[in-house]
N, C-alpha and C. Protein backbone atom coordinates (compact mmCIF):
# COMPACT_ATOMS: atom_id res chain seq x y z
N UNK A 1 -19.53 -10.61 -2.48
CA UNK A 1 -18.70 -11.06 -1.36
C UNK A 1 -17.37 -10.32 -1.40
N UNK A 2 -17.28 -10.15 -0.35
CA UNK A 2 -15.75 -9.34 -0.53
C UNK A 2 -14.09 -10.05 0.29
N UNK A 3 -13.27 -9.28 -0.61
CA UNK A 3 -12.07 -10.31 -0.27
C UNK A 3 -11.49 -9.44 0.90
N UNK A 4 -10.41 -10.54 1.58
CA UNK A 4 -9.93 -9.81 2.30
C UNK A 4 -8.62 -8.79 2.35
N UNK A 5 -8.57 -8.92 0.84
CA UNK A 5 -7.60 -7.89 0.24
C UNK A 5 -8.18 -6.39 -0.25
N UNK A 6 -9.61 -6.53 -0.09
CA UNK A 6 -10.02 -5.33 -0.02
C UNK A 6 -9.49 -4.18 0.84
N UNK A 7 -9.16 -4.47 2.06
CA UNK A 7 -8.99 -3.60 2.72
C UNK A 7 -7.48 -2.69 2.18
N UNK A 8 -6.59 -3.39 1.52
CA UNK A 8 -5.35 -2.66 1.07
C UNK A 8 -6.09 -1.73 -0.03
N UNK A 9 -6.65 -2.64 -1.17
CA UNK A 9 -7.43 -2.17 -2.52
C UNK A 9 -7.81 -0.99 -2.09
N UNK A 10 -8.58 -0.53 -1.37
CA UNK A 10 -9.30 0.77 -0.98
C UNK A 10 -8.38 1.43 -0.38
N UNK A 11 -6.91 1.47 -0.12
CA UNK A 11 -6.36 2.61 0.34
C UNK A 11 -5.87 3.41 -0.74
N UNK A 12 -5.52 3.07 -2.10
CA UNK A 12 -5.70 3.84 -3.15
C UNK A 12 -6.47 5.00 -3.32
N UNK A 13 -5.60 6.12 -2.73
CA UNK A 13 -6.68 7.34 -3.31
C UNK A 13 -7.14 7.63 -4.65
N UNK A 14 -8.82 8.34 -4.29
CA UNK A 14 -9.41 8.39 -5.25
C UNK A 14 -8.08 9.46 -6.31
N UNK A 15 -7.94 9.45 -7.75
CA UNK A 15 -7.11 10.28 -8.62
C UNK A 15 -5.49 9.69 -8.24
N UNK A 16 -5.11 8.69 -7.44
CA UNK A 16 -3.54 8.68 -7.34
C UNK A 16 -3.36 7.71 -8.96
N UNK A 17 -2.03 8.19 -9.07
CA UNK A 17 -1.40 7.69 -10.59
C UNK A 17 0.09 6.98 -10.25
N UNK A 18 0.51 6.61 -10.93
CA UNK A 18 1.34 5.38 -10.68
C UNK A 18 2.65 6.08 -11.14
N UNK A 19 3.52 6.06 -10.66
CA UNK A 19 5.07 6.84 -11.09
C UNK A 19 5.07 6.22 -12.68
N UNK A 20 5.75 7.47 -13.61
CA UNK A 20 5.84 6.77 -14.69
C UNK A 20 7.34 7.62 -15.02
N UNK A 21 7.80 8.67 -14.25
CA UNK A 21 8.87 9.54 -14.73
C UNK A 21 10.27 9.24 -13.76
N UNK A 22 11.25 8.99 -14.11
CA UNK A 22 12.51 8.64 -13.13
C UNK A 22 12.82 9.66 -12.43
N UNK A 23 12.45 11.08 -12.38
CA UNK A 23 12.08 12.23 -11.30
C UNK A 23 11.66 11.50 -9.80
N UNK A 24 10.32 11.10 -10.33
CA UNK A 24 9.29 10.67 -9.39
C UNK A 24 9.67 9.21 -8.97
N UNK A 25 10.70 8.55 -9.18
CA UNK A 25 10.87 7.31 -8.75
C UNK A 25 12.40 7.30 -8.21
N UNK A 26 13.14 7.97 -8.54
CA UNK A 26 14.68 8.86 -8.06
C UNK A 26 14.98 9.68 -7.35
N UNK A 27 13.98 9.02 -6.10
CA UNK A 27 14.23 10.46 -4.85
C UNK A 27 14.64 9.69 -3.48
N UNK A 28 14.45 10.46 -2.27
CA UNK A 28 14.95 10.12 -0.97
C UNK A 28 13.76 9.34 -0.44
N UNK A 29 13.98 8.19 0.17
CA UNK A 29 12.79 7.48 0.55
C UNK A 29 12.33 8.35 1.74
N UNK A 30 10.98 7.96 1.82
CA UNK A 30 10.19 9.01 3.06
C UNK A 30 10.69 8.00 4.48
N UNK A 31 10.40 8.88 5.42
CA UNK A 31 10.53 7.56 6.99
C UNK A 31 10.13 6.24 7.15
N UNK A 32 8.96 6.84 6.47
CA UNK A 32 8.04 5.36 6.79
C UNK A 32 8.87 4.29 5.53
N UNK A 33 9.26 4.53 4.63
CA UNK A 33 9.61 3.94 3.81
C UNK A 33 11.24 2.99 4.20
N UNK A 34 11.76 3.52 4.93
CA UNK A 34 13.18 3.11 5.27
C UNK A 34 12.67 2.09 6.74
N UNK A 35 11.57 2.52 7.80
CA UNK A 35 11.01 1.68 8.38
C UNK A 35 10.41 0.53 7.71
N UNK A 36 9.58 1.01 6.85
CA UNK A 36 9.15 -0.51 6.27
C UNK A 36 10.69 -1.75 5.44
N UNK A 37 11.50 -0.99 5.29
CA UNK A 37 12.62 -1.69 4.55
C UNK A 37 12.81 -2.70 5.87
N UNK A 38 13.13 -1.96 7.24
CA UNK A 38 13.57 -2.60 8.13
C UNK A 38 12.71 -3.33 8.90
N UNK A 39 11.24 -3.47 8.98
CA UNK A 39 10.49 -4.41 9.10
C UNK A 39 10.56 -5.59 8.37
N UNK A 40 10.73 -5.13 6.62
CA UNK A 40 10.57 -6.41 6.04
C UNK A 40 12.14 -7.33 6.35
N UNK A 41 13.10 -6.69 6.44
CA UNK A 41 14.09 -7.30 6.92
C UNK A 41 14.31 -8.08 8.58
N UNK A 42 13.58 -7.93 9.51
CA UNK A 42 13.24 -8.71 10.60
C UNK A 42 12.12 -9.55 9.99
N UNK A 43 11.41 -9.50 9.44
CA UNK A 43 10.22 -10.56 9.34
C UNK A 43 10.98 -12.05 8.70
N UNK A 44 11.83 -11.38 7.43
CA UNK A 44 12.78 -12.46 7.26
C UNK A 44 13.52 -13.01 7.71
N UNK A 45 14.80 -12.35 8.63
CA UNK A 45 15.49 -12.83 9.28
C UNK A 45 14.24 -13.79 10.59
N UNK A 46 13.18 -13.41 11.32
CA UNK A 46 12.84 -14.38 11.86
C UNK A 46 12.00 -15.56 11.16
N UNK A 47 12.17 -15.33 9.53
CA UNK A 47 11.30 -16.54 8.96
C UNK A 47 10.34 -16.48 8.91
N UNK A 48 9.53 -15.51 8.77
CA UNK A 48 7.98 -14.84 8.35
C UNK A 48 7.63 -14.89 6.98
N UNK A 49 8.42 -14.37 6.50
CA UNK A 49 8.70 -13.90 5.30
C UNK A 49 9.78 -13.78 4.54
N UNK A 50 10.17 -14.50 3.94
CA UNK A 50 11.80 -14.74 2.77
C UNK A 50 11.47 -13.26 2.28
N UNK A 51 12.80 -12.25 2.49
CA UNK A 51 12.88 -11.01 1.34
C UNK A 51 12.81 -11.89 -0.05
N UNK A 52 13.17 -12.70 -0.52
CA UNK A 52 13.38 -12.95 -1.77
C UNK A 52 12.25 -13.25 -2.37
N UNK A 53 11.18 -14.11 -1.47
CA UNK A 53 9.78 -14.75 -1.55
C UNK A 53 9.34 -13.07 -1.74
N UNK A 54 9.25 -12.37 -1.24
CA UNK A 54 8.38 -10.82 -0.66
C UNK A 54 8.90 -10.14 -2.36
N UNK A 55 9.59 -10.41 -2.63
CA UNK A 55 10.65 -10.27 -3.71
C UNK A 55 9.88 -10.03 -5.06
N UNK A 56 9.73 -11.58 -5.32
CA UNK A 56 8.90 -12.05 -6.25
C UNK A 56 7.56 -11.75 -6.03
N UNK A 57 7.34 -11.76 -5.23
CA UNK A 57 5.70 -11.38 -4.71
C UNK A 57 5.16 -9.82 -4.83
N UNK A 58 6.40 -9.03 -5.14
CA UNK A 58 6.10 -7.77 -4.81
C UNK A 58 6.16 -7.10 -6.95
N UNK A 59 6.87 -8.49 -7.40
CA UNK A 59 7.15 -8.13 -8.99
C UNK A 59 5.83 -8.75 -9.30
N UNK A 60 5.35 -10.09 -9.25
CA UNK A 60 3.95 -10.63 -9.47
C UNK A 60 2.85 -9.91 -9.26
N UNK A 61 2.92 -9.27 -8.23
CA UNK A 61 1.53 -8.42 -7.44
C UNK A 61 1.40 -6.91 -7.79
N UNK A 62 2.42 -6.70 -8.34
CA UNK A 62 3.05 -5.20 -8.34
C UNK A 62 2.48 -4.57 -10.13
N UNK A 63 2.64 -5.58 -10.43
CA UNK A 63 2.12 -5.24 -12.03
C UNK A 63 0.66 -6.11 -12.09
N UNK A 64 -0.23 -6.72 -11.49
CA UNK A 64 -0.94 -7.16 -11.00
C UNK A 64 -2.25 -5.96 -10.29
N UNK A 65 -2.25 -7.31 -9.30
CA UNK A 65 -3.52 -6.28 -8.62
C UNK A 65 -3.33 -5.11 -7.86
N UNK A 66 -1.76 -4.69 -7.76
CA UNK A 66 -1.47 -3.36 -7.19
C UNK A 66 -0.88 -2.80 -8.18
N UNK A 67 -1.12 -2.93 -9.77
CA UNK A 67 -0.59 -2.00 -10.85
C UNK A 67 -0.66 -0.47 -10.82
N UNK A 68 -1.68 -0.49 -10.36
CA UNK A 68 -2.08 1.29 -9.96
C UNK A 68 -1.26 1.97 -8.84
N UNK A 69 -0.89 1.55 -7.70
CA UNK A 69 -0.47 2.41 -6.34
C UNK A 69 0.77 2.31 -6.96
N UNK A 70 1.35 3.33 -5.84
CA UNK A 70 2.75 4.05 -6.28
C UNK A 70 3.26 3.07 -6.23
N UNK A 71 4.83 3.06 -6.88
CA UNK A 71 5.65 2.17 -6.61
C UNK A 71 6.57 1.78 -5.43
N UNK A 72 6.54 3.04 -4.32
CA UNK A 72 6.80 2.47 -3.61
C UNK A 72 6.36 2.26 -2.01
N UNK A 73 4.89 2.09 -2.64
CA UNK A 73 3.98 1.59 -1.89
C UNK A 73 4.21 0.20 -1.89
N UNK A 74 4.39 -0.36 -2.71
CA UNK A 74 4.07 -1.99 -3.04
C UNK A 74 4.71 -2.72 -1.82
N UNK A 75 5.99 -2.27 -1.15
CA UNK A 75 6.29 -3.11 -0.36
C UNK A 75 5.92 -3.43 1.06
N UNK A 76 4.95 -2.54 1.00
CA UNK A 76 3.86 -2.48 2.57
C UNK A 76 2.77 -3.30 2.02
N UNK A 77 1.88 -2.91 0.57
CA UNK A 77 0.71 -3.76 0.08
C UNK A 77 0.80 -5.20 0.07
N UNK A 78 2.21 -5.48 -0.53
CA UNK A 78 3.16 -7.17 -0.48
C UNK A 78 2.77 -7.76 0.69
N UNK A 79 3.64 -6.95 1.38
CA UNK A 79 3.63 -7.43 2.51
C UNK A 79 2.57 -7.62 3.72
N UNK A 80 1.85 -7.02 3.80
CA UNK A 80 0.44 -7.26 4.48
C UNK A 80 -0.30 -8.03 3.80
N UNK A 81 -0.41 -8.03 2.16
CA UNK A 81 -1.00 -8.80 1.29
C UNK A 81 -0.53 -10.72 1.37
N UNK A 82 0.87 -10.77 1.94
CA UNK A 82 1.69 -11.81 1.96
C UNK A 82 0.74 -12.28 3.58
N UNK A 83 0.93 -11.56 4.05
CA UNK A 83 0.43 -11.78 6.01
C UNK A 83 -0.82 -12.08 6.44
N UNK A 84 -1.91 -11.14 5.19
CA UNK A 84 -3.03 -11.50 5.61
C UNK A 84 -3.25 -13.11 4.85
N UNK A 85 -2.50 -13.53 3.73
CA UNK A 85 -2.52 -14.97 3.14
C UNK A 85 -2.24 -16.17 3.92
N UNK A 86 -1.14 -15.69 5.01
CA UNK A 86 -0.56 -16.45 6.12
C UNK A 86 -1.42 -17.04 7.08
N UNK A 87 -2.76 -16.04 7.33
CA UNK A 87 -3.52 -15.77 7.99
C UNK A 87 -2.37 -15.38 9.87
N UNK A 88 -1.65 -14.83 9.62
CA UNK A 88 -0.88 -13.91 10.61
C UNK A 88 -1.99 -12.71 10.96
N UNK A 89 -2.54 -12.10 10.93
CA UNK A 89 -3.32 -11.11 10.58
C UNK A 89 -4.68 -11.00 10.13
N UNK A 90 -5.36 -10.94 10.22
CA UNK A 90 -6.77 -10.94 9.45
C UNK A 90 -7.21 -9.51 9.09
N UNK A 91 -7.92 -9.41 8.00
CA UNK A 91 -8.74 -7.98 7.11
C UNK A 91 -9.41 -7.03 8.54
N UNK A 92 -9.76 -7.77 9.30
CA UNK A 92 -10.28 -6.71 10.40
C UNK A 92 -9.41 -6.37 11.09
N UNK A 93 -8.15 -6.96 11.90
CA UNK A 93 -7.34 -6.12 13.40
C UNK A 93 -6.38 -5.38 11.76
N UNK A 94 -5.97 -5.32 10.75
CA UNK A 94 -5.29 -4.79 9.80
C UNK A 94 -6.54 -3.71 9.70
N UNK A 95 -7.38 -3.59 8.94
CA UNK A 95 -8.36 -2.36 9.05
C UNK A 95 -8.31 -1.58 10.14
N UNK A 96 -8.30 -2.40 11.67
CA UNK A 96 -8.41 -1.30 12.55
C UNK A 96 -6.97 -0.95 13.08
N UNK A 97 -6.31 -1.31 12.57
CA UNK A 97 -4.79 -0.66 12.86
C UNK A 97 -4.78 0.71 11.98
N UNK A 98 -5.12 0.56 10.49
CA UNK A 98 -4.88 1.42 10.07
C UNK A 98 -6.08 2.40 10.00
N UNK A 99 -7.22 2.30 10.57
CA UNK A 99 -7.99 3.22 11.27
C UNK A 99 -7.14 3.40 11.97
N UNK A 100 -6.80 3.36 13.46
CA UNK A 100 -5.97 3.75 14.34
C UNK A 100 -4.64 4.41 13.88
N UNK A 101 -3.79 4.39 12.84
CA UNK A 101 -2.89 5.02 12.20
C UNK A 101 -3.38 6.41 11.57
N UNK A 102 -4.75 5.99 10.72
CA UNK A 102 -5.29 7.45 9.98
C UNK A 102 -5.36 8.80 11.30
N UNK A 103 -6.02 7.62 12.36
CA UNK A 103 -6.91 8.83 13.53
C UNK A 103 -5.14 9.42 13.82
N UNK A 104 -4.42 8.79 14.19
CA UNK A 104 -2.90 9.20 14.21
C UNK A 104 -2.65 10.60 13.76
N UNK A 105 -2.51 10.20 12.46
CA UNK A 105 -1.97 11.62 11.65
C UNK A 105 -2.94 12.57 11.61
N UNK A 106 -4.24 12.46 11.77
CA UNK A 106 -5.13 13.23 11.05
C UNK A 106 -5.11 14.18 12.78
N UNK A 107 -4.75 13.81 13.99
CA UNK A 107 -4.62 14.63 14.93
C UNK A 107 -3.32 15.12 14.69
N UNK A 108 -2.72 14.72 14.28
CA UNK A 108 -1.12 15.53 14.36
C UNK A 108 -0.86 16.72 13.72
């Protein structure tokens, strides 16, 4: 039977490794990364999601069942991981978003 956290679980590419050097964890966040900051900061401010709750959730989960993905992945995995728990979201319109995101880039 499968969970509905599978769908994050499998975005782990096959061979990705987990930052272990302050090089690789001491750089300029990418776009998407400064967007996701500012998503998770509206979700809170409208009470979706406590940053502080997302917080703890992202230190629990993070050395946990997302020990492997980068580190600063975790706060998109959290957070969808937090949403699909809410049931805000379900494992399928989240799958086909990010189908619809892959087909995205992969034309660009």
């Amino acid at each position: 039977m499968s969970s509905p956290y599978d769908v994050l679980l499998s975005t782990l590419p096959t061979g990705a490794t987990r930052e272990s050097a302050l090089p690789e964890l001491d750089r300029t966040p990418d776009p998407w990364e400064s967007s996701m900051q500012a998503t998770c900061e509206c979700l809170s401010w409208r009470g979706a999601l406590d940053n502080l709750e997302r917080r703890h959730a992202e230190d629990a989960l993070g050395e946990t069942i997302y020990r492997e993905f980068p580190v600063r992945a975790r706060s998109a995995l959290v957070t969808a991981h937090a949403l699909l728990e809410r049931g805000v979201i379900s494992a399928d319109e989240l799958r086909a978003r990010m189908e619809l995101v892959r087909d995205r880039f992969h034309r660009a």
